[in-house]
Protein backbone atom coordinates (compact mmCIF):
# COMPACT_ATOMS: atom_id res chain seq x y z
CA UNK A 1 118.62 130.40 110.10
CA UNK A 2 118.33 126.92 110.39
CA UNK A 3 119.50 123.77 108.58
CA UNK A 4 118.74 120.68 110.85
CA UNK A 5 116.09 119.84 113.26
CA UNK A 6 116.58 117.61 116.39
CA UNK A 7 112.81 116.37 117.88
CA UNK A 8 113.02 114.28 120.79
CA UNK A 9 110.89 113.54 123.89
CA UNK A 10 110.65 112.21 127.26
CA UNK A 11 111.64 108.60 127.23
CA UNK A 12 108.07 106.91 127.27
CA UNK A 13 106.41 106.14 124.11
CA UNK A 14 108.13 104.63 120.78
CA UNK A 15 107.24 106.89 117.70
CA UNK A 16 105.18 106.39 115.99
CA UNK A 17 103.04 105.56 119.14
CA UNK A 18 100.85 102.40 118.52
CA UNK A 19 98.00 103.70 121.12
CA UNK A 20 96.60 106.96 122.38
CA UNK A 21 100.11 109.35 122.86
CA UNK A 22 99.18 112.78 121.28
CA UNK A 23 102.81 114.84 121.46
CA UNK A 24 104.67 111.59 119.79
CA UNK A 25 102.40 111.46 117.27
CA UNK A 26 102.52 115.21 116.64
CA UNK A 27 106.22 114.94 116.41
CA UNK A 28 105.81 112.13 113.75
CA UNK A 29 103.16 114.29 111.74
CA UNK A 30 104.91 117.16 112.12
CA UNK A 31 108.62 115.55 111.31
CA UNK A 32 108.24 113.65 107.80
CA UNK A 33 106.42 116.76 106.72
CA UNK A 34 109.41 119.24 107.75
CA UNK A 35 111.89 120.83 104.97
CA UNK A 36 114.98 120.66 107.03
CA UNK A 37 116.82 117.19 107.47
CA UNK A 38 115.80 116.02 110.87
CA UNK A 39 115.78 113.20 113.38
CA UNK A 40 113.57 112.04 115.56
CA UNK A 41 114.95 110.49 119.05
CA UNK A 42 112.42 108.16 121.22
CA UNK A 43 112.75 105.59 123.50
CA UNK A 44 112.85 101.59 122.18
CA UNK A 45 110.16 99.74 123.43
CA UNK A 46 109.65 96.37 122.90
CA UNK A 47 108.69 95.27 118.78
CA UNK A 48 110.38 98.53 117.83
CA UNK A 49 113.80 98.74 115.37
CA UNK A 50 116.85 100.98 116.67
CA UNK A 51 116.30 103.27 113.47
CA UNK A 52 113.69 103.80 110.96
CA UNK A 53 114.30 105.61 107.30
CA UNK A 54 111.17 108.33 107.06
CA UNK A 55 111.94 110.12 103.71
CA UNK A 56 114.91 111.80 102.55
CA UNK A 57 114.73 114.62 105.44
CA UNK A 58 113.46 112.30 108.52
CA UNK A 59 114.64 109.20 110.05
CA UNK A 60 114.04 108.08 113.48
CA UNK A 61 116.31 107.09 115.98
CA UNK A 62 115.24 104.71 118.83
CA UNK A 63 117.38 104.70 122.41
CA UNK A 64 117.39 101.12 123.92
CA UNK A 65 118.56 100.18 127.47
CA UNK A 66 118.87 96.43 128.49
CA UNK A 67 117.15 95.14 131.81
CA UNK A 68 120.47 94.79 133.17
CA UNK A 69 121.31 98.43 132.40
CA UNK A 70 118.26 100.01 133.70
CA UNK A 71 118.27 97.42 137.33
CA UNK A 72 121.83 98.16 137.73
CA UNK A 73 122.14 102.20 136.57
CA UNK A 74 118.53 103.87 136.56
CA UNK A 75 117.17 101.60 139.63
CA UNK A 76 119.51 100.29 142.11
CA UNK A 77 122.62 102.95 141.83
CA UNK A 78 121.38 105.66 139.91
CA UNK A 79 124.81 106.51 138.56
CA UNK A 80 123.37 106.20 134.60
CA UNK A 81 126.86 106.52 133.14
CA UNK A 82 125.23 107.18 129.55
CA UNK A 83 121.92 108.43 130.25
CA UNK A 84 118.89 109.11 127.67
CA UNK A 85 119.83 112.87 127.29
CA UNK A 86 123.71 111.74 126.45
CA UNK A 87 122.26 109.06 124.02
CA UNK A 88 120.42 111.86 122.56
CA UNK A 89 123.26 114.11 122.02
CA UNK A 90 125.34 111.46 121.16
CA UNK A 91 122.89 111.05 118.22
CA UNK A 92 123.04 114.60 117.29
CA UNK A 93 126.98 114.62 117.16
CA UNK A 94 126.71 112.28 114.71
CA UNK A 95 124.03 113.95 112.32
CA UNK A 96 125.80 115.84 112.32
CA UNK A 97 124.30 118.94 114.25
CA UNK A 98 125.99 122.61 113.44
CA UNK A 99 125.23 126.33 115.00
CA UNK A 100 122.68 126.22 113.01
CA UNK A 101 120.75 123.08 114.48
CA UNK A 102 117.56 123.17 116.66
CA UNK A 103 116.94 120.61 119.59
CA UNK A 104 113.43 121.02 119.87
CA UNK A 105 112.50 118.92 123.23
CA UNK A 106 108.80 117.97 123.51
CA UNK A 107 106.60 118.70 126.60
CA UNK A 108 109.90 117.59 129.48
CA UNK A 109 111.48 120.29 131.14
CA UNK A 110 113.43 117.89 133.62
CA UNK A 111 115.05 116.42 129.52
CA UNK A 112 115.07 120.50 128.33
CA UNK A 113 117.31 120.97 131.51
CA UNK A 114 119.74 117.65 131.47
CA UNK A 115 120.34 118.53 127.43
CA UNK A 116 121.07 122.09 128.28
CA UNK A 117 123.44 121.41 131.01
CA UNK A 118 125.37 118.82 128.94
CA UNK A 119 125.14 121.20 125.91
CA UNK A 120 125.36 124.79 127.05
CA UNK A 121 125.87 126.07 123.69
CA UNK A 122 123.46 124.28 121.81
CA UNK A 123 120.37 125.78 120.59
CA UNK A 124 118.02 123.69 122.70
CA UNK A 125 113.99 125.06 122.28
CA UNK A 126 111.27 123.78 124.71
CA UNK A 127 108.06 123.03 123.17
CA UNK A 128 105.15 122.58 125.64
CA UNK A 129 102.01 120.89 125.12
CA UNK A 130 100.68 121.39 128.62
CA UNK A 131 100.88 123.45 131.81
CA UNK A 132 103.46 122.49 134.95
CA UNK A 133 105.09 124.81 137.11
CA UNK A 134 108.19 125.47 135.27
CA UNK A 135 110.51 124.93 138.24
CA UNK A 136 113.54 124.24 136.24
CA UNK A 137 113.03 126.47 133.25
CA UNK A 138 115.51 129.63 133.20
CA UNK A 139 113.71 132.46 133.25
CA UNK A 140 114.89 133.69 129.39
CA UNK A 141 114.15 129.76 127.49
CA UNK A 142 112.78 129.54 124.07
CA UNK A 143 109.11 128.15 124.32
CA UNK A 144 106.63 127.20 121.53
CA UNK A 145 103.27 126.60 122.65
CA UNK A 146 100.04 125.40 120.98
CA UNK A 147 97.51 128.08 122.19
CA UNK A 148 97.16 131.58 123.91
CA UNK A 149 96.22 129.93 127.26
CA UNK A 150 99.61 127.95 127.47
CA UNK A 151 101.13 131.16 126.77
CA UNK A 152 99.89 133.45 129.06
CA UNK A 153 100.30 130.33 131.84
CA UNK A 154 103.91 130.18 131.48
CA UNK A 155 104.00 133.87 130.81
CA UNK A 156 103.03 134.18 134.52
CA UNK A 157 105.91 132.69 135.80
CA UNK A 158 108.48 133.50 132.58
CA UNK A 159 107.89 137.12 132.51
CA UNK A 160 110.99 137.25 130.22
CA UNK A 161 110.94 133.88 128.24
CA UNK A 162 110.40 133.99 124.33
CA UNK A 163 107.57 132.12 123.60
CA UNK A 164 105.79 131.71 120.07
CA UNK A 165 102.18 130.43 119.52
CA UNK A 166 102.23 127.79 116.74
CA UNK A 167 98.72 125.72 117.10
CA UNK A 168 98.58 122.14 116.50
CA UNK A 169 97.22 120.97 112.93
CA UNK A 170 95.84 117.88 111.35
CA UNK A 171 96.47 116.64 107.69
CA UNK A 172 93.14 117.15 106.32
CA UNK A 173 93.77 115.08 103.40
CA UNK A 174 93.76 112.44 105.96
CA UNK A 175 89.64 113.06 106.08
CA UNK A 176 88.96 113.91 102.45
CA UNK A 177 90.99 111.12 101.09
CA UNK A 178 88.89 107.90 99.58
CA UNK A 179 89.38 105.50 102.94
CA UNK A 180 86.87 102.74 104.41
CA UNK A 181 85.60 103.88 107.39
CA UNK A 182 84.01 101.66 110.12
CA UNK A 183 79.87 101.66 109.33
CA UNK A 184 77.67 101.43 111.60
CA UNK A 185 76.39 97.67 110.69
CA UNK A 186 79.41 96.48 111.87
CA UNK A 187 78.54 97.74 115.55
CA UNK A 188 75.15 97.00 115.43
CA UNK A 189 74.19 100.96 115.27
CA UNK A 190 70.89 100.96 112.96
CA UNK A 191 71.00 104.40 110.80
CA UNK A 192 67.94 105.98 112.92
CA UNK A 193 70.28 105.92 116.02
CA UNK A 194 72.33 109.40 116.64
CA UNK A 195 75.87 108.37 117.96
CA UNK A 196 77.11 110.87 121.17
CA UNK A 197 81.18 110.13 120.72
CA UNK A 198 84.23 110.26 122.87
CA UNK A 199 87.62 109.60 121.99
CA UNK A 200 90.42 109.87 124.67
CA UNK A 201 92.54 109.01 127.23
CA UNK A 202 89.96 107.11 130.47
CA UNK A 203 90.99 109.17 132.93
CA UNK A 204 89.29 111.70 135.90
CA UNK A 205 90.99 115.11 134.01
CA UNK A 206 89.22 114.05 130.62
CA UNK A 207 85.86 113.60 132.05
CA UNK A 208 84.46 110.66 130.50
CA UNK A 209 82.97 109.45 133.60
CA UNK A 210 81.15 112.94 133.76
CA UNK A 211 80.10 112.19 129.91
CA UNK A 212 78.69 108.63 130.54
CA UNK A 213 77.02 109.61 134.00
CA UNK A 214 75.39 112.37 131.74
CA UNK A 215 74.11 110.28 129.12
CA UNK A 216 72.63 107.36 131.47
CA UNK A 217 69.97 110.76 132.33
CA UNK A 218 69.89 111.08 128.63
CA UNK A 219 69.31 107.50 127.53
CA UNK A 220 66.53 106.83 129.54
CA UNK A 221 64.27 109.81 128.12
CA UNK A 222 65.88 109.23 124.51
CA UNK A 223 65.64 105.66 123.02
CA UNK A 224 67.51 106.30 120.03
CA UNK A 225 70.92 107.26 121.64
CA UNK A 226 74.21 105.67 121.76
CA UNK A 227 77.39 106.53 123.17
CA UNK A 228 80.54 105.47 121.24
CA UNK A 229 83.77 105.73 123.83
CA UNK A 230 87.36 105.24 121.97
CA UNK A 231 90.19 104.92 125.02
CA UNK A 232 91.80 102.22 127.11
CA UNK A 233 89.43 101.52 129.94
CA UNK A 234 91.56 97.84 131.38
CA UNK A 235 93.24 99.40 134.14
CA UNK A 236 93.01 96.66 136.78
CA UNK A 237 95.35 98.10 139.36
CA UNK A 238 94.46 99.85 142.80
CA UNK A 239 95.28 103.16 141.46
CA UNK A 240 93.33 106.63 141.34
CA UNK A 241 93.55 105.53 137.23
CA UNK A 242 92.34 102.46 138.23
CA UNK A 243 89.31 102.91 140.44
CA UNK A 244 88.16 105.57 137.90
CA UNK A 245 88.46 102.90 135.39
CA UNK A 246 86.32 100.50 137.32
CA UNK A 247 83.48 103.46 137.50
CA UNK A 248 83.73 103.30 133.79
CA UNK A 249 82.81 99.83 133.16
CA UNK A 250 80.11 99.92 135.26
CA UNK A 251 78.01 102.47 133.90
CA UNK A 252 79.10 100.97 130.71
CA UNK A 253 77.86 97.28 132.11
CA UNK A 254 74.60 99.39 133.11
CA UNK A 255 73.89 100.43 129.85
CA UNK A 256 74.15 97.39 127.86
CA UNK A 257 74.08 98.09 124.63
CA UNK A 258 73.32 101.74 124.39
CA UNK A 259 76.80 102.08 125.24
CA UNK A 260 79.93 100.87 123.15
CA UNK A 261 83.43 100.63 124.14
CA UNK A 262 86.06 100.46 121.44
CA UNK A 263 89.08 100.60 123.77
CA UNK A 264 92.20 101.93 121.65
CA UNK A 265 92.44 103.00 118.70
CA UNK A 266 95.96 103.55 116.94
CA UNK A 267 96.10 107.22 115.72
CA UNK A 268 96.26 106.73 111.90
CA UNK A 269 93.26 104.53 112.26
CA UNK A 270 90.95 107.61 114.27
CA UNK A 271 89.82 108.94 110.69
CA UNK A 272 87.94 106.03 110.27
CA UNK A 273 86.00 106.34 113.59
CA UNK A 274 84.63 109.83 113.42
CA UNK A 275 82.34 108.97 110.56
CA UNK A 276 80.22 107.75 112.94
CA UNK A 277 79.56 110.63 115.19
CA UNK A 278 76.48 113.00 115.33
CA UNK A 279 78.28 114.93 117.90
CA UNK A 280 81.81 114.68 119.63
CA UNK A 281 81.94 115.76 122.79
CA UNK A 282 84.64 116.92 124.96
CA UNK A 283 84.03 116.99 128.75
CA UNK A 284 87.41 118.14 130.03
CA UNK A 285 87.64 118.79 133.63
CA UNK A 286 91.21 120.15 133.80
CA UNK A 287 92.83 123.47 131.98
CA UNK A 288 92.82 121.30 128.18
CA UNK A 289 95.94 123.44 126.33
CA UNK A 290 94.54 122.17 123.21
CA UNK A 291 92.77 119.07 122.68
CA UNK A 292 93.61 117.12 119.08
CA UNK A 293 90.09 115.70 119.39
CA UNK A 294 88.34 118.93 118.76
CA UNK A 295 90.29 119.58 115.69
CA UNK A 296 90.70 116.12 114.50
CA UNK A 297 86.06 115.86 114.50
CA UNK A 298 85.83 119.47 113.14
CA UNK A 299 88.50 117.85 110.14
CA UNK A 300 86.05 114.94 109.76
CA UNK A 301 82.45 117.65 110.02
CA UNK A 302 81.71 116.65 113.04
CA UNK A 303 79.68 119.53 115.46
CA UNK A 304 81.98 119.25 118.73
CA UNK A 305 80.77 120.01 122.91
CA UNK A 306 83.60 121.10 124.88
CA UNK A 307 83.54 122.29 128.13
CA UNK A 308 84.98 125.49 128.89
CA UNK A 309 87.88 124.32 130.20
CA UNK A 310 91.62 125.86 128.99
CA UNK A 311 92.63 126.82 125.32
């Protein structure tokens, strides 16, 4: 039995995420839509309010640290007298949580771990949305996961952890609703043209650079093809991240026109995008434990090309 819901997640992204941050924004789908009376815990970043009223069962609950806290606790002593896991506990004392409450912590065993030790007998679940060595994961821990690959992954190393398969949805209302999407006359697409699209994160695991490196071979035999990319490609530092990004641009300088980069998109805005799309393609190059993408095109009746890569 339960009767209130903790979600929280590793201390990076404000929910609801303004860019490209797929757990967060599953937590905020998934949240207002749950029965229970819950809370949502998340960072404060900058332009965000400490607390937010959802609906009657959801609110969300924002942690803040001043510059002077994090320079003088989390950087140059690391003694973090009320850290992020406290604040979130702190939060759920207050709910108030009972026997009966779930903490469900999103995708961050090292959080998972700091809650558990400061809360031994709280029922703390670990949801995982992708695959790392569970170093710090006892070997019996609650685990949801979205897809049989993510389950048999940690299975290998959790031989007697209790882990349930509940897949990642979309709301397809979202896609069947009356909405304005973006039309192709406002990016200079003429209606003959068929649109190869991409939406995702610009980095070396998603394979975009794969993708565009594929359709320059494609472009020059087929005159009526343009590539769509949705993502943040303005990395500018020396990074791995970075130099990748740098590829990016100039293929994309290369093909002119025939290529069109949107940069981000918020996630309640993506509906509008897919519209455009003759095919979505996927070119993951890492083990995907369940791309949004694929479900969020097949939502809009979009044909999808993934690469066999994960769940």
């Amino acid at each position: 039995m339960v009767d209130k819901i903790i979600f929280t997640v590793t201390p990076i992204f404000s929910i609801p995420p303004r860019g490209a941050a797929a757990v967060e924004t599953w937590m905020y789908q998934v949240a207002q839509r749950t029965n229970f009376p819950n809370r949502i815990v998340c960072i404060k970043n900058p332009g965000y309010s400490n607390y937010t009223f959802v609906n009657d069962n959801c609110s969300i609950h924002r942690v803040g640290f001043s510059r002077i806290y994090k320079r003088l606790f989390q950087k140059w002593t690391r003694l973090d007298p009320l850290p992020y896991s406290q604040r979130i506990l702190n939060i759920a004392h207050d709910f108030p949580i009972t026997k009966e409450s779930v903490i469900v912590v999103h995708n961050s065993m090292k959080l998972y771990t700091q809650i558990r030790k400061r809360a031994p007998q709280a029922r703390v679940v670990i949801h995982m949305h992708n695959a790392f060595e569970p170093k710090l994961l006892e070997q019996n821990v609650k685990m949801i996961v979205p897809s049989l690959y993510l389950k048999k992954y940690y299975q290998s190393y959790l031989a007697n952890a209790d882990i349930e398969i509940v897949p990642n949805g979309i709301d397809l209302e979202t896609y069947q609703s009356n909405f304005q999407p973006i039309t192709r006359s406002e990016l200079n697409i003429s209606p003959e043209e068929k649109i190869i699209f991409y939406a995702g994160r610009i980095v070396p695991d998603k394979g975009i650079l794969l993708l565009m490196q594929s359709f320059e071979k494609l472009a020059a035999a087929h005159k009526n093809l343009k590539l769509v990319v949705i993502g943040d490609y303005t990395e500018m530092s020396k990074s791995d991240k970075g130099a990748y990004q740098r590829n990016v641009r100039e293929i994309a300088k290369r093909l002119k026109d025939r290529c069109i980069m949107l940069g981000s998109i918020p996630p309640e805005k993506m509906h509008c995008y897919y519209p455009l799309a003759d095919l979505v393609v996927i070119p993951s190059q890492f083990q995907e434990p369940f791309c949004m993408v694929a479900i969020e095109a097949m939502g809009a009746g979009k044909p999808v090309l993934v690469s066999t890569r994960g769940g």
